[in-house]
C-alpha atoms as a PDB file:
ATOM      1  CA  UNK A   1    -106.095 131.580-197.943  1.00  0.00           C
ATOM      2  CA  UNK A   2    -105.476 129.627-194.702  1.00  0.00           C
ATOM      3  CA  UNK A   3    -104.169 126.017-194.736  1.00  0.00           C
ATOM      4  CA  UNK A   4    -106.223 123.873-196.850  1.00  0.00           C
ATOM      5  CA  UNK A   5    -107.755 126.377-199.022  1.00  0.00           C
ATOM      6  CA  UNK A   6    -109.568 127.782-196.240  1.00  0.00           C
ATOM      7  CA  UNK A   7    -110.025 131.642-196.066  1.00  0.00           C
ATOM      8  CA  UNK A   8    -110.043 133.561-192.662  1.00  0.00           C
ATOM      9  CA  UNK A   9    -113.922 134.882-193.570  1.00  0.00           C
ATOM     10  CA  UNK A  10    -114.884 131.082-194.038  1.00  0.00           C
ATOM     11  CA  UNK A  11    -112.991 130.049-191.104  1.00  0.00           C
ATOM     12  CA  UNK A  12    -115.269 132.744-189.096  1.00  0.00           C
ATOM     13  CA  UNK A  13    -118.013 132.024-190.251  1.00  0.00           C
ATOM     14  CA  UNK A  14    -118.289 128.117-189.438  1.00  0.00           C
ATOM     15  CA  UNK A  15    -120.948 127.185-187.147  1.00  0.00           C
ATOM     16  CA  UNK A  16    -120.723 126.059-183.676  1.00  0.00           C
ATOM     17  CA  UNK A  17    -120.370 121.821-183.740  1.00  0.00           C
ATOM     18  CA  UNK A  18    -119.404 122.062-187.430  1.00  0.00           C
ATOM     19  CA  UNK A  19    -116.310 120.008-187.907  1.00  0.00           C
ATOM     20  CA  UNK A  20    -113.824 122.398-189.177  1.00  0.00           C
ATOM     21  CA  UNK A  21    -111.571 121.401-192.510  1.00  0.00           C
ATOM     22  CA  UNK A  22    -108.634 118.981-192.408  1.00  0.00           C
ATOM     23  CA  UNK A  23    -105.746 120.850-191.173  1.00  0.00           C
ATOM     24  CA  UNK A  24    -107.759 124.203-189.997  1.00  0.00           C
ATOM     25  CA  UNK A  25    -107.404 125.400-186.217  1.00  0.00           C
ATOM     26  CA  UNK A  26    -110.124 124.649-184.242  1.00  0.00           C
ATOM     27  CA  UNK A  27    -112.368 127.906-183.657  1.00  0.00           C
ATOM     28  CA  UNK A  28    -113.205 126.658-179.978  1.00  0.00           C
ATOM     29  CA  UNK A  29    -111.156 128.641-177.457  1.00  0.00           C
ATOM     30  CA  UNK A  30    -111.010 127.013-173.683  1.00  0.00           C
ATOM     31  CA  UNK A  31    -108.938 128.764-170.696  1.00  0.00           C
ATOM     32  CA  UNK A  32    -106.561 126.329-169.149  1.00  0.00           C
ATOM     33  CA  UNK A  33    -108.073 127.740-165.356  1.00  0.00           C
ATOM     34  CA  UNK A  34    -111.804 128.262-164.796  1.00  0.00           C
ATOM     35  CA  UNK A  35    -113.179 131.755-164.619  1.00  0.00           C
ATOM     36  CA  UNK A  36    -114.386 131.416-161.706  1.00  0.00           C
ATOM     37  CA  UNK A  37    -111.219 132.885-159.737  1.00  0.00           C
ATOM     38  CA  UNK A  38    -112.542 136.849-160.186  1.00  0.00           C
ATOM     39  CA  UNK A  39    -111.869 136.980-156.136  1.00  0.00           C
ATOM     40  CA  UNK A  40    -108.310 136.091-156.705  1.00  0.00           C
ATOM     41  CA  UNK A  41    -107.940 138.584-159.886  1.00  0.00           C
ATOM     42  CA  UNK A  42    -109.446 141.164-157.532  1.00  0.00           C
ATOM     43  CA  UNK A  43    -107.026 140.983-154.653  1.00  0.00           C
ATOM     44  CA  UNK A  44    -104.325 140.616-156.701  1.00  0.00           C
ATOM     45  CA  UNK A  45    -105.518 143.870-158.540  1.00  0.00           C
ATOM     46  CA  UNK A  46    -105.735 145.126-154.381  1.00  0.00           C
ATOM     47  CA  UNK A  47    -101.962 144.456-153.819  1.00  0.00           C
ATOM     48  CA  UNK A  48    -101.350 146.022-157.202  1.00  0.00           C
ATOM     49  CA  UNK A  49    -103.291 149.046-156.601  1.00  0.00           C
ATOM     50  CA  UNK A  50    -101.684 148.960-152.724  1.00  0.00           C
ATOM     51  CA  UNK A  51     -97.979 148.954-154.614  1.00  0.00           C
ATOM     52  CA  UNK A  52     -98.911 152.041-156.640  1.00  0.00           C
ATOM     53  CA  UNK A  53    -100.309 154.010-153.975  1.00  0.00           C
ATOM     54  CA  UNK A  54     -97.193 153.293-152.051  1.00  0.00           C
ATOM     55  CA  UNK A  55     -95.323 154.291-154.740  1.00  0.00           C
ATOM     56  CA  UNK A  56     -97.047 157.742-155.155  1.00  0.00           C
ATOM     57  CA  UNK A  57     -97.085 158.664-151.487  1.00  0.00           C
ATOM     58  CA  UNK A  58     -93.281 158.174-151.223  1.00  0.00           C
ATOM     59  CA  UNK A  59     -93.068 160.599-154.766  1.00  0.00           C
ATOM     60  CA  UNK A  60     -95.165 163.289-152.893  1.00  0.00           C
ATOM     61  CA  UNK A  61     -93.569 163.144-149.757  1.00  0.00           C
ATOM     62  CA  UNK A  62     -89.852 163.204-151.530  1.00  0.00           C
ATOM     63  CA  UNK A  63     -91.183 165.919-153.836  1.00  0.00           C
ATOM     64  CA  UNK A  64     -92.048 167.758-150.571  1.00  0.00           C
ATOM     65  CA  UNK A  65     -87.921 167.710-149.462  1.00  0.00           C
ATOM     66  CA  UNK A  66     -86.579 168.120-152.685  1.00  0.00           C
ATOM     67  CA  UNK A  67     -88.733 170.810-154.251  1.00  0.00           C
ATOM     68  CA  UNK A  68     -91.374 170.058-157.187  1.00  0.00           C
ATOM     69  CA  UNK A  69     -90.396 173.330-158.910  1.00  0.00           C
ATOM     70  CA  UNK A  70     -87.298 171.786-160.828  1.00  0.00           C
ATOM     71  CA  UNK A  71     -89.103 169.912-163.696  1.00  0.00           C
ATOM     72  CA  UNK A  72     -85.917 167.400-164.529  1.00  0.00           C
ATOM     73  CA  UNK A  73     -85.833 166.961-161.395  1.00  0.00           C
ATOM     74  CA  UNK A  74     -89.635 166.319-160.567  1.00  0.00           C
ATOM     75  CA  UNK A  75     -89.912 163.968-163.875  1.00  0.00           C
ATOM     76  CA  UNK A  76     -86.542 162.097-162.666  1.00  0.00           C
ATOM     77  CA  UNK A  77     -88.187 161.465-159.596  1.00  0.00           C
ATOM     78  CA  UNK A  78     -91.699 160.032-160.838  1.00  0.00           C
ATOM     79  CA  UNK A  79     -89.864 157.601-163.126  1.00  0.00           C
ATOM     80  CA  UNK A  80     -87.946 156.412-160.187  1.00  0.00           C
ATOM     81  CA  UNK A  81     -89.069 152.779-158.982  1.00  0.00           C
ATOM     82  CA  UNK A  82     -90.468 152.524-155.111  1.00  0.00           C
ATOM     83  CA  UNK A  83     -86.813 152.050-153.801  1.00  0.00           C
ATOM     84  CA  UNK A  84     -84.514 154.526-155.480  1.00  0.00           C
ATOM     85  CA  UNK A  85     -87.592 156.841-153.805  1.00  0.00           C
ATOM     86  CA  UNK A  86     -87.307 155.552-149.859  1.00  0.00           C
ATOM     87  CA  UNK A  87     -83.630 155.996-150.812  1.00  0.00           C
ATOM     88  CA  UNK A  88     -83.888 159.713-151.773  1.00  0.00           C
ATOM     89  CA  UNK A  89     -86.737 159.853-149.143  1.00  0.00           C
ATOM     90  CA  UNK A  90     -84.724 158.973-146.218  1.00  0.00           C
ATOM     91  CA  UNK A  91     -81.779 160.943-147.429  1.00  0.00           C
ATOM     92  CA  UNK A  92     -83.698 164.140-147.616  1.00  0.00           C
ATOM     93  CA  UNK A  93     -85.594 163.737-144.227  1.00  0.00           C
ATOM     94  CA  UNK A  94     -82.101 163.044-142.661  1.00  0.00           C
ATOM     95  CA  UNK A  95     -80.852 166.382-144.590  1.00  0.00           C
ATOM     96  CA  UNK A  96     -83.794 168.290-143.602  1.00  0.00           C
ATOM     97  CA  UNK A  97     -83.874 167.039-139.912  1.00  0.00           C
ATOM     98  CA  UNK A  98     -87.157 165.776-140.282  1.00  0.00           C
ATOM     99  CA  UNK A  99     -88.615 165.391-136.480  1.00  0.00           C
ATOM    100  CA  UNK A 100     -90.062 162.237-136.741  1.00  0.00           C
ATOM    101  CA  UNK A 101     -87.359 159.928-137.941  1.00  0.00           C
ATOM    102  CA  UNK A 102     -87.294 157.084-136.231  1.00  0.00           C
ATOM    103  CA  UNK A 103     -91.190 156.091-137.255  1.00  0.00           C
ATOM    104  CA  UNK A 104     -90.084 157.506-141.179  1.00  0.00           C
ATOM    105  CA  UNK A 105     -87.169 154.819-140.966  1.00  0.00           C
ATOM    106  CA  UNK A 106     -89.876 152.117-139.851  1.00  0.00           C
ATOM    107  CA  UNK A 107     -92.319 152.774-142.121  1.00  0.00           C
ATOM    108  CA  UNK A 108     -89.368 153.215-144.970  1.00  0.00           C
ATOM    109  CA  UNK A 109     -88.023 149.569-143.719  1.00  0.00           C
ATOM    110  CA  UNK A 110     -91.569 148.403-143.963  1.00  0.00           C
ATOM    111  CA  UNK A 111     -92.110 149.918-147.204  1.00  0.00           C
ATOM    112  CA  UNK A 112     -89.182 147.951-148.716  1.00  0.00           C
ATOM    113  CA  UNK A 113     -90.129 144.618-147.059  1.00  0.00           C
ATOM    114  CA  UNK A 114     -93.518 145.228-149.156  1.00  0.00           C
ATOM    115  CA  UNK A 115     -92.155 145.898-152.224  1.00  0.00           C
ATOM    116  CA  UNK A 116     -91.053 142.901-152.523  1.00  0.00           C
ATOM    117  CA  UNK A 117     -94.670 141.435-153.336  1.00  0.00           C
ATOM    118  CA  UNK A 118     -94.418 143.316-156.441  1.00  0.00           C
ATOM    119  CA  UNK A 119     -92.308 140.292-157.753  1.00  0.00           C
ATOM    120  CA  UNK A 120     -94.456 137.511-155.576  1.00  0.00           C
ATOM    121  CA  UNK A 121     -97.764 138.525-156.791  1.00  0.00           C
ATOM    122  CA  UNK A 122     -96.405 136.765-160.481  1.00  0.00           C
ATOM    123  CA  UNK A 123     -95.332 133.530-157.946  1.00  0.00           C
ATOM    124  CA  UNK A 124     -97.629 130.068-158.064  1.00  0.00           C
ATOM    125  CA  UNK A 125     -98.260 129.867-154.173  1.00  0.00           C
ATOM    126  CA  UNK A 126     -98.246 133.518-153.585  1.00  0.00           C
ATOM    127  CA  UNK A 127    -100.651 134.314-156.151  1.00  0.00           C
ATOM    128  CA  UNK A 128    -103.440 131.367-155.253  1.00  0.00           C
ATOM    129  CA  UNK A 129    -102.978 131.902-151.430  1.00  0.00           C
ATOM    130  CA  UNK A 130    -106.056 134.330-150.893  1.00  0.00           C
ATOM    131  CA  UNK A 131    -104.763 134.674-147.415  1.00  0.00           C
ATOM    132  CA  UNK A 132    -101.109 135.943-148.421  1.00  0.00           C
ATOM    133  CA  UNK A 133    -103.205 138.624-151.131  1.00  0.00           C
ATOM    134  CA  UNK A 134    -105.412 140.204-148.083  1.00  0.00           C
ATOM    135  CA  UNK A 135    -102.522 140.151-145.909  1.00  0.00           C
ATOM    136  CA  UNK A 136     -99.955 141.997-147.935  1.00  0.00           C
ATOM    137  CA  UNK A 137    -102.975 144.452-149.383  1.00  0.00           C
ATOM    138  CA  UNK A 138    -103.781 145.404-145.436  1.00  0.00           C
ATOM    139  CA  UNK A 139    -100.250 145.806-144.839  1.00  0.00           C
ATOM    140  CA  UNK A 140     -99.666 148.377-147.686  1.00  0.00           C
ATOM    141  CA  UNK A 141    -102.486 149.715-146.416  1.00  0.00           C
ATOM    142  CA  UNK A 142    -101.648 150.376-143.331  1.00  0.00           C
ATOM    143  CA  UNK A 143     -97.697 151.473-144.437  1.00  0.00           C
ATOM    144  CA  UNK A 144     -99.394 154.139-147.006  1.00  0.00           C
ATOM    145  CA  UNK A 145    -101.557 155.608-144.180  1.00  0.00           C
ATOM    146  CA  UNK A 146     -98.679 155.797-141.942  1.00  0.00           C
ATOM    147  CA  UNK A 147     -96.463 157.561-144.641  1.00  0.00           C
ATOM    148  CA  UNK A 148     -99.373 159.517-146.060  1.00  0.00           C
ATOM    149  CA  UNK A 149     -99.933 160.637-142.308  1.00  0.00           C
ATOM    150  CA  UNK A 150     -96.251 161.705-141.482  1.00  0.00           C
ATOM    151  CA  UNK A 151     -95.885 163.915-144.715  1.00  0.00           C
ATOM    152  CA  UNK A 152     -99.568 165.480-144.111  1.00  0.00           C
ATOM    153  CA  UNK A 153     -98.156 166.674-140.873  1.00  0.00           C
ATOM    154  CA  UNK A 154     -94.889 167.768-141.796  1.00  0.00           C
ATOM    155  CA  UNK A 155     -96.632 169.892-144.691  1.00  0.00           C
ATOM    156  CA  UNK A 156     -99.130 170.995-141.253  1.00  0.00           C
ATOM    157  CA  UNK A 157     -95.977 171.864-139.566  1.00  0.00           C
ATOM    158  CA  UNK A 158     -94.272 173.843-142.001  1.00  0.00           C
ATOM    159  CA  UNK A 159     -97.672 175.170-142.662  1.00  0.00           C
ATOM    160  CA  UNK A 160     -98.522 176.492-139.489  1.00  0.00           C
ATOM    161  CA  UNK A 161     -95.105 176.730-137.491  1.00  0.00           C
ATOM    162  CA  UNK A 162     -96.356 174.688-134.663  1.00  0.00           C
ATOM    163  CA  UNK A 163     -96.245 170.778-134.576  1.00  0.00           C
ATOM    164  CA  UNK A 164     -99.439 168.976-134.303  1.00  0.00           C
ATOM    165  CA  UNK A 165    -100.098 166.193-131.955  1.00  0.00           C
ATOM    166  CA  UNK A 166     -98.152 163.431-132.690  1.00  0.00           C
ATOM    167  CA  UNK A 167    -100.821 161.261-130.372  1.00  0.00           C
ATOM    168  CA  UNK A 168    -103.197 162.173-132.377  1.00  0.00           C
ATOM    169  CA  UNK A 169    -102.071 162.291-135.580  1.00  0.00           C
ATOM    170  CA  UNK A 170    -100.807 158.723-135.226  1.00  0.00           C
ATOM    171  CA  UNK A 171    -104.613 157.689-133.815  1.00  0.00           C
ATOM    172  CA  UNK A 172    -105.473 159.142-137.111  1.00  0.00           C
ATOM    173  CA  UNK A 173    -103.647 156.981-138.983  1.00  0.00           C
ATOM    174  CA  UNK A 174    -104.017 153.794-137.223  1.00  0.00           C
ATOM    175  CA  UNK A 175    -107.525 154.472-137.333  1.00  0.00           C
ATOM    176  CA  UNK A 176    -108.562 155.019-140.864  1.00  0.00           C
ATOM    177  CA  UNK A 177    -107.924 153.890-144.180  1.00  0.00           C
ATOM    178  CA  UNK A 178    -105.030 155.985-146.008  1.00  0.00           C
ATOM    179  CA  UNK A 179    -107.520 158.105-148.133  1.00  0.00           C
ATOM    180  CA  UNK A 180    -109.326 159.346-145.351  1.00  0.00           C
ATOM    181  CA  UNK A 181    -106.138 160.275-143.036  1.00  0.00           C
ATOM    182  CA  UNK A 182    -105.334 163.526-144.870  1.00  0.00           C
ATOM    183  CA  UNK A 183    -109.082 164.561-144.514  1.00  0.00           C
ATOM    184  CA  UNK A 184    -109.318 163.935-141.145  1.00  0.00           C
ATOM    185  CA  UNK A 185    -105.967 166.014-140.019  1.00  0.00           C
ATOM    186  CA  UNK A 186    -107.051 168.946-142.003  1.00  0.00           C
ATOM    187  CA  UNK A 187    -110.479 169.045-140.607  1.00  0.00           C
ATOM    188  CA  UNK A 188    -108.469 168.318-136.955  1.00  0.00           C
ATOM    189  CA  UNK A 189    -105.985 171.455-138.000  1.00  0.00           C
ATOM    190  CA  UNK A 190    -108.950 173.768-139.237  1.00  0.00           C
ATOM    191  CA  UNK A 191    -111.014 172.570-135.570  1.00  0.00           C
ATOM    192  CA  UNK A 192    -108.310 173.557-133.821  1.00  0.00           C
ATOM    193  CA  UNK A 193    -106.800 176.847-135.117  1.00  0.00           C
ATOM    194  CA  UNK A 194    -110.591 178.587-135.442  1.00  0.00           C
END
């Protein structure tokens, strides 16, 4: 029985505009902000969803360096948060004299800038600025492609002994969403060694 004799069933099953018993909760439940912001939840779900993408290219790229075979090692690594993975990234490019370093650095350094929006996204003005949301989805984005793109080559390179383009790899890149990058430089790979 609920406060004032008042079961949970007969508490549910009260009509709408019934006044409900002295000292029982009111069964009306109003949101303190309208519905109406589903464009707001939706590119705050695109920064999100930009974060974890970010997140996984860096894991396949440092799983690349490090090896995948080592299982402690592989589930150390995908339990790792989005810096402790540039970290062992750029460590293990440096160790393996990666040849593009200097745009792996950049994109590393931009990487980290953007993962600070994991933490801003839960911020007042960050959160209801739609401009901020599109902005920092584009940018991650744009950083993914540009890390998806440099490991899809360096797997090319190892791959097929010779490096590819670096022109047009980056055009690539630049070009197209990060998805679509590691389609594109296969197709470009498969075009050109035929």
């Amino acid at each position: 029985m609920g406060e004032g004799g008042v079961s949970s069933r007969q508490f549910g099953q009260q009509r709408v505009g019934q006044t409900p018993p002295v000292g029982a909760l009111a069964t009306h439940i109003s949101t303190l902000k309208p519905a109406g912001g589903d464009d707001r939840a939706e590119l705050i779900r695109d920064v999100v969803d930009g974060l974890m993408r970010l997140r996984n290219s860096a894991l396949r790229f440092v799983l690349l360096f490090v090896g995948s075979e080592d299982a402690s090692r592989r589930d150390e690594y995908s339990a790792a948060p989005l810096p402790r993975l540039l970290t062992v990234l750029a460590n293990a490019a440096h160790a393996a004299q990666f040849d593009r370093m200097r745009e792996l650095k950049r994109t590393i350094r931009d990487a980290r800038a953007l993962e600070k929006t994991r933490d801003a996204v839960f911020s007042e003005s960050f959160s209801n600025n739609a401009v901020a949301l599109r902005g920092a989805a584009a940018e991650l984005e744009r950083v993914d492609a540009i890390l998806v793109g440099l490991c899809v080559e360096h797997v090319l390179e190892r791959q097929l002994a010779t490096p590819v383009d670096a022109a047009r790899v980056a055009a690539v890149v630049h070009a197209r969403p990060a998805h679509a990058v590691a389609q594109a430089l296969s197709d470009e790979v498969s075009v050109s060694g035929r």
